[in-house]
PDB file of N, CA and C in Angstrom:
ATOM      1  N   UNK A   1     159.772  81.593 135.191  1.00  0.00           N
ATOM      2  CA  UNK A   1     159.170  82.401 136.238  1.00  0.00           C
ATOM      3  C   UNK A   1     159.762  82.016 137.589  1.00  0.00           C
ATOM      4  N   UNK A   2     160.077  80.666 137.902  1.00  0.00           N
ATOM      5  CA  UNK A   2     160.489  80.369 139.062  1.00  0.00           C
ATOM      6  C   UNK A   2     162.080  80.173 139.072  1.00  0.00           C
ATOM      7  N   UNK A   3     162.902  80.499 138.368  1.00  0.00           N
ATOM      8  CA  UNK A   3     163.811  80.181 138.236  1.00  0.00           C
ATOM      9  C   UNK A   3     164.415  82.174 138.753  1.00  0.00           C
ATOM     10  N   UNK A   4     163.207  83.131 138.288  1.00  0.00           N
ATOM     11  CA  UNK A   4     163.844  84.589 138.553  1.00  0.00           C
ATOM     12  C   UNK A   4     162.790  85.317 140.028  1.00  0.00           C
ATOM     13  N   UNK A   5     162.110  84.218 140.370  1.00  0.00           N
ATOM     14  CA  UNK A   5     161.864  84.128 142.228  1.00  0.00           C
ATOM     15  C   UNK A   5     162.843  83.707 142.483  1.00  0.00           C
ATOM     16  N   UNK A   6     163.321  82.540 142.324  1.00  0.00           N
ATOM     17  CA  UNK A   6     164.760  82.405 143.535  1.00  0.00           C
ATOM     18  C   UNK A   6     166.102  83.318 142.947  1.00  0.00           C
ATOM     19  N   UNK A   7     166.195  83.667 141.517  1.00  0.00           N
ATOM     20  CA  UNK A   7     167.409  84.545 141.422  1.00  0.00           C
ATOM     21  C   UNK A   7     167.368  85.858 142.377  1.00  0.00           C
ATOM     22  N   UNK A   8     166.277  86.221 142.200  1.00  0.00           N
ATOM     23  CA  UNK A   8     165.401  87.602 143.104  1.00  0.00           C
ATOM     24  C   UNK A   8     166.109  86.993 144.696  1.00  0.00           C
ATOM     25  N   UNK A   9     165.482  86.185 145.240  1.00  0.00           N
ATOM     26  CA  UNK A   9     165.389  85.474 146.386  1.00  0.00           C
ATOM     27  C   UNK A   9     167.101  86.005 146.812  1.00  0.00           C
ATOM     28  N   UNK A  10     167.978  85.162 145.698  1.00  0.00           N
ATOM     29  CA  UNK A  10     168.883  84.791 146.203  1.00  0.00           C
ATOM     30  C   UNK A  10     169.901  86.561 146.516  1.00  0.00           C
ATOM     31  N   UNK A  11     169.422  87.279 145.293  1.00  0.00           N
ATOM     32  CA  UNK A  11     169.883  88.620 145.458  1.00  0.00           C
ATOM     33  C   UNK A  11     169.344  89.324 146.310  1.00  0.00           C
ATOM     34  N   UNK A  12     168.218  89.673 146.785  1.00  0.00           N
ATOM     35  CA  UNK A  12     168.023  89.863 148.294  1.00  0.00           C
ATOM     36  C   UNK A  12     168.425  89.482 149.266  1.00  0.00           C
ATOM     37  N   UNK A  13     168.449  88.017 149.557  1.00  0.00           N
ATOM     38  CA  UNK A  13     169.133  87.890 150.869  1.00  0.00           C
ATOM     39  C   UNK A  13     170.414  88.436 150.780  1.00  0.00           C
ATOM     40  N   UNK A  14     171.647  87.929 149.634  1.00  0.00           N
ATOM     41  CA  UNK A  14     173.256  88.942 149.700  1.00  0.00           C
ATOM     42  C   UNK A  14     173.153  89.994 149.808  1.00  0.00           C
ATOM     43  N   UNK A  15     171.970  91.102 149.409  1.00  0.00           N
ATOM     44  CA  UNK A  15     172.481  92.177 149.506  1.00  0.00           C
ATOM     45  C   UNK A  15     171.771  92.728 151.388  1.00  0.00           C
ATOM     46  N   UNK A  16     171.191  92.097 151.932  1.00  0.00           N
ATOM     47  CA  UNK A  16     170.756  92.242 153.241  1.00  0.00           C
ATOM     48  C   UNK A  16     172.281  91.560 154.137  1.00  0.00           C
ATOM     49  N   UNK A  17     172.426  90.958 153.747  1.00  0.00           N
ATOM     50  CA  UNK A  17     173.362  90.562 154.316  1.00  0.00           C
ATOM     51  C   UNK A  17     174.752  91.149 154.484  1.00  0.00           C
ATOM     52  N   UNK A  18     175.120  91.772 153.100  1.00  0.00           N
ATOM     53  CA  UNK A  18     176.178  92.944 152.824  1.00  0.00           C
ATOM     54  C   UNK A  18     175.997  94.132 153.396  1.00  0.00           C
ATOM     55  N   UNK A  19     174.583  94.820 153.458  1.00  0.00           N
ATOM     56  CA  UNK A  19     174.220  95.477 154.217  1.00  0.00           C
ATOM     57  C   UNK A  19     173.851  95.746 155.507  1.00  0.00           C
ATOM     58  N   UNK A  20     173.674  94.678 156.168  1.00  0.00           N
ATOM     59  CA  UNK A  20     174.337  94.603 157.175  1.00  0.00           C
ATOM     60  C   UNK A  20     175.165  94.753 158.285  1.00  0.00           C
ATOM     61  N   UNK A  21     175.079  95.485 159.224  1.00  0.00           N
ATOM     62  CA  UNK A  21     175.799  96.326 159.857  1.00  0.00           C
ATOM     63  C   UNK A  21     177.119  94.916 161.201  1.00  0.00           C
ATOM     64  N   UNK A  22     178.127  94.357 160.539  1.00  0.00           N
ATOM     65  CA  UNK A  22     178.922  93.189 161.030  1.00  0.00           C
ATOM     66  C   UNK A  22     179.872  93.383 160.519  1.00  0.00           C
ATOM     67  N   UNK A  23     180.675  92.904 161.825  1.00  0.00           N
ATOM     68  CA  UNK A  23     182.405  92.608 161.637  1.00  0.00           C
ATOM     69  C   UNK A  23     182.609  91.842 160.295  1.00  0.00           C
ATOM     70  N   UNK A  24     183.818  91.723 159.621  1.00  0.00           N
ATOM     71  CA  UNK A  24     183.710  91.103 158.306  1.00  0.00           C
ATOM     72  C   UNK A  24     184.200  89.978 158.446  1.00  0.00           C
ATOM     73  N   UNK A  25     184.381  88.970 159.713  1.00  0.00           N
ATOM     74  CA  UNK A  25     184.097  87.965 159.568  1.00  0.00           C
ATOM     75  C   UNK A  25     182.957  87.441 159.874  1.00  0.00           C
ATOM     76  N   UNK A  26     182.585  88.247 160.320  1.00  0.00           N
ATOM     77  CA  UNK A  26     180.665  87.423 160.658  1.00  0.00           C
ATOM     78  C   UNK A  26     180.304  87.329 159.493  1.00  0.00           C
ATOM     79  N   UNK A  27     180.634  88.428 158.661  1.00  0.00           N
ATOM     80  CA  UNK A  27     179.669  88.198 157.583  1.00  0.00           C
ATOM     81  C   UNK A  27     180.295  87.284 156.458  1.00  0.00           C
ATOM     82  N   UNK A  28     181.624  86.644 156.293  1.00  0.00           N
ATOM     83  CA  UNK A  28     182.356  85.865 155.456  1.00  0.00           C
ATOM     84  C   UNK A  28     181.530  84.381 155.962  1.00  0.00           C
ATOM     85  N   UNK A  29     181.748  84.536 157.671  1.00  0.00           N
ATOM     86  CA  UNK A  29     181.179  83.248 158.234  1.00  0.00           C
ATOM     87  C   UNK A  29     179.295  83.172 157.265  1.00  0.00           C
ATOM     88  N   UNK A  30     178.874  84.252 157.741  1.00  0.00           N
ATOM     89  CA  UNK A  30     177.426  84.410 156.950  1.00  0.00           C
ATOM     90  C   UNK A  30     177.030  83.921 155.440  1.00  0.00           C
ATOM     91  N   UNK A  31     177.946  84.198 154.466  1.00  0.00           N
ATOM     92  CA  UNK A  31     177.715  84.283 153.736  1.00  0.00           C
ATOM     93  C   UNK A  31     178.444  82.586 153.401  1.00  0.00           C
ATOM     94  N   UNK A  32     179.394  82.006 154.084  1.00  0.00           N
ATOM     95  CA  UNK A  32     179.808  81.140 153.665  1.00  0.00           C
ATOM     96  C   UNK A  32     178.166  80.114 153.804  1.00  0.00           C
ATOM     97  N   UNK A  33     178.169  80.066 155.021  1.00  0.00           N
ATOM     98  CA  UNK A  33     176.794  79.366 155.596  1.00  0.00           C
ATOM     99  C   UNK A  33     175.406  79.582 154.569  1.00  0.00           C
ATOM    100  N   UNK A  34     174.788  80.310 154.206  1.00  0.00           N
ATOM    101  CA  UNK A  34     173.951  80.608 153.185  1.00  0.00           C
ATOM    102  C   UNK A  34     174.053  79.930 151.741  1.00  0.00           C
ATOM    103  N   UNK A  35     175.539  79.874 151.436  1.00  0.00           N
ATOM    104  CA  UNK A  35     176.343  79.826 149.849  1.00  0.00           C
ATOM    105  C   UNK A  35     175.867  78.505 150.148  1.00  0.00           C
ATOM    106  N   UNK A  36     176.622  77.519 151.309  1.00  0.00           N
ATOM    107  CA  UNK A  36     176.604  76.179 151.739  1.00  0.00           C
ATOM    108  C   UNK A  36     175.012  75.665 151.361  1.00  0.00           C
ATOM    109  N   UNK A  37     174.240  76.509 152.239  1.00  0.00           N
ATOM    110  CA  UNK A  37     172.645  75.981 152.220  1.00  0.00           C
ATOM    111  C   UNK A  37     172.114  76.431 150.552  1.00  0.00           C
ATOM    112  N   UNK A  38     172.477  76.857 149.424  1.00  0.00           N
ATOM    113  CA  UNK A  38     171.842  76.879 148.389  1.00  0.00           C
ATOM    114  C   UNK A  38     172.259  76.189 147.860  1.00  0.00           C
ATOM    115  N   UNK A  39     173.617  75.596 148.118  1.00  0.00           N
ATOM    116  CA  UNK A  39     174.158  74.526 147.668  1.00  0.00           C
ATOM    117  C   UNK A  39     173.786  73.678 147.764  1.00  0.00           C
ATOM    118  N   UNK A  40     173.279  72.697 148.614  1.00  0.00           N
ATOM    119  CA  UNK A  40     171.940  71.905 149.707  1.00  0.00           C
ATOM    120  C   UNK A  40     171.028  71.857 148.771  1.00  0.00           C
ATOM    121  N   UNK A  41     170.068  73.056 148.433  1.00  0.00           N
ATOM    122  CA  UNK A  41     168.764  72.955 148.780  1.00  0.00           C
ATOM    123  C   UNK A  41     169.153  72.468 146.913  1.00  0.00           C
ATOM    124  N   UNK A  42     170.351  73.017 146.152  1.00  0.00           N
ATOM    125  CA  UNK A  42     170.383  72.890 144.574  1.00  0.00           C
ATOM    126  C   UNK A  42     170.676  71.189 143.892  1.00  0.00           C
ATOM    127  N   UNK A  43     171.478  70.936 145.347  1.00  0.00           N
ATOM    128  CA  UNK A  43     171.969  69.859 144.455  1.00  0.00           C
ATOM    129  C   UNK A  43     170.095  68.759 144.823  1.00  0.00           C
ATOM    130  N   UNK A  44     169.537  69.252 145.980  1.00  0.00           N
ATOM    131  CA  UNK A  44     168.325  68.287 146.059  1.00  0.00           C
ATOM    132  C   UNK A  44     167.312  68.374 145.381  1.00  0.00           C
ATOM    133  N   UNK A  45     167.234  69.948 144.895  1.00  0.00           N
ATOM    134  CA  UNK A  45     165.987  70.183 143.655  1.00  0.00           C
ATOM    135  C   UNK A  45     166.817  69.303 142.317  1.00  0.00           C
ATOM    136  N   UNK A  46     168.340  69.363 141.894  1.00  0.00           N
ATOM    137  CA  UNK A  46     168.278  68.422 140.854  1.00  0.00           C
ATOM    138  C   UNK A  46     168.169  67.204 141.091  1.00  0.00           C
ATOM    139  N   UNK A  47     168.361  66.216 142.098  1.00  0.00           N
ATOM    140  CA  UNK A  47     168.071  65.435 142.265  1.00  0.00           C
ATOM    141  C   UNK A  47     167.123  64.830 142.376  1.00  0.00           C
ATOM    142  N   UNK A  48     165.639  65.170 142.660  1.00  0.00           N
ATOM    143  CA  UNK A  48     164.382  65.672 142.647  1.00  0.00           C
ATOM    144  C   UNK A  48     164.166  65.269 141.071  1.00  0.00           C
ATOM    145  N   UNK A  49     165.230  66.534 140.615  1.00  0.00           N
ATOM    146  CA  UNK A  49     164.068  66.548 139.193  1.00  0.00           C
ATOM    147  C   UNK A  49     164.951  65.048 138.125  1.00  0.00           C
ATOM    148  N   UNK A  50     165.683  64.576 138.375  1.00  0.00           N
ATOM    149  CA  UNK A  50     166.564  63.418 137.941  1.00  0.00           C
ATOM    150  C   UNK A  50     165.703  62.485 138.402  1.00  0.00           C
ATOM    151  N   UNK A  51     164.691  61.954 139.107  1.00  0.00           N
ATOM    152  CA  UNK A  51     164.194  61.343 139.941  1.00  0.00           C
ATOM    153  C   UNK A  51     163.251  61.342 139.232  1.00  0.00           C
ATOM    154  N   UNK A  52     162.399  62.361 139.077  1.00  0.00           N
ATOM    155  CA  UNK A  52     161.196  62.677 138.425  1.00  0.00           C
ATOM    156  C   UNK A  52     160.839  62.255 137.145  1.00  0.00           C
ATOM    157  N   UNK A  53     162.176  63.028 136.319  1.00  0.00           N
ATOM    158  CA  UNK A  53     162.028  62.341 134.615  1.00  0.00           C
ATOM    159  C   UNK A  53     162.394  60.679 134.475  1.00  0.00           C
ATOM    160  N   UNK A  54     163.165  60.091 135.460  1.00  0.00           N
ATOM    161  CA  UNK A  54     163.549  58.905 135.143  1.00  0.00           C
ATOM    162  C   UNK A  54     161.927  58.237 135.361  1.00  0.00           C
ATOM    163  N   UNK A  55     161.810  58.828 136.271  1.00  0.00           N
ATOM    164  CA  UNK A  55     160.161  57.950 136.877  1.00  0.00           C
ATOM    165  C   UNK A  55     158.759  58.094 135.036  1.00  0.00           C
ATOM    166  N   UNK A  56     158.970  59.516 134.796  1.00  0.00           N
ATOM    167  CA  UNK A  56     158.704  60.246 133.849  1.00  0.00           C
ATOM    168  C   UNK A  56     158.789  58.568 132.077  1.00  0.00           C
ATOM    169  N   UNK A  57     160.105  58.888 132.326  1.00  0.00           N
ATOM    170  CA  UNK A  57     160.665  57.759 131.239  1.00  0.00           C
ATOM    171  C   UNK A  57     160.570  56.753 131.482  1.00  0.00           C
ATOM    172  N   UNK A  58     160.031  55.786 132.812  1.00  0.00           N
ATOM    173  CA  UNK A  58     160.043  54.493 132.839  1.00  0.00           C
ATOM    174  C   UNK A  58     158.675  54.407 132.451  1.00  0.00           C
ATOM    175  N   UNK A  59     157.378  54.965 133.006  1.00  0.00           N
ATOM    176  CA  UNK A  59     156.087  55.338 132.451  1.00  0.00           C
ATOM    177  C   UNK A  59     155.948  55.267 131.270  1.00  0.00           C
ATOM    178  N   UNK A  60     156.479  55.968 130.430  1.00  0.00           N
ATOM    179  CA  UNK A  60     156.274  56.192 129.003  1.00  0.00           C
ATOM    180  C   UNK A  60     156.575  55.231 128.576  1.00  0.00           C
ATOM    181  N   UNK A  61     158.007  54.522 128.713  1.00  0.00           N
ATOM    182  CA  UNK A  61     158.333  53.348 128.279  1.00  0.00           C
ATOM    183  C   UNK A  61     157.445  52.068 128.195  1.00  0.00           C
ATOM    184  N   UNK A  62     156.762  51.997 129.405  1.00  0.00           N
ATOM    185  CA  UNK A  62     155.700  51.034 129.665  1.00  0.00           C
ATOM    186  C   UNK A  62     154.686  51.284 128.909  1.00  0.00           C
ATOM    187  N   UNK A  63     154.014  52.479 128.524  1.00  0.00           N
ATOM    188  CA  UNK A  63     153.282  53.133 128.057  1.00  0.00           C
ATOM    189  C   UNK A  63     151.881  52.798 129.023  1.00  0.00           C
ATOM    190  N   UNK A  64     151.975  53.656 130.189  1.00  0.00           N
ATOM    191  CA  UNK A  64     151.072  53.547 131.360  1.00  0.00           C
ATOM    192  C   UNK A  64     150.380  54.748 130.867  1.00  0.00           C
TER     193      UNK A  64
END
């Protein structure tokens, strides 16, 4: 379910952005900048969740 909110997410903002009435480097600059920040926000949700299960597996291990 949350995985086709941000696919949604992410296809809305490109196509607002394509649509868009800009020179086509604003919008190369635009779109580079956006690509950059999901890149960001992706590599910190896996990191997050790498974080989580290890924490996840040291618990269990202990059997807390």
């Amino acid at each position: 379910m949350l995985a086709g909110v941000g696919l949604g997410a992410i296809i809305g903002a490109a196509a607002g952005l394509l649509f868009a009435p800009k020179a086509g480097s604003e919008l190369r600059d635009d779109l580079t900048g956006k690509l950059k920040e999901l890149k960001d926000k992706t590599e910190d949700w896996i990191g997050e969740q790498r974080a989580k299960r290890a924490v996840e597996g040291a618990v269990e291990e202990l059997g807390v």
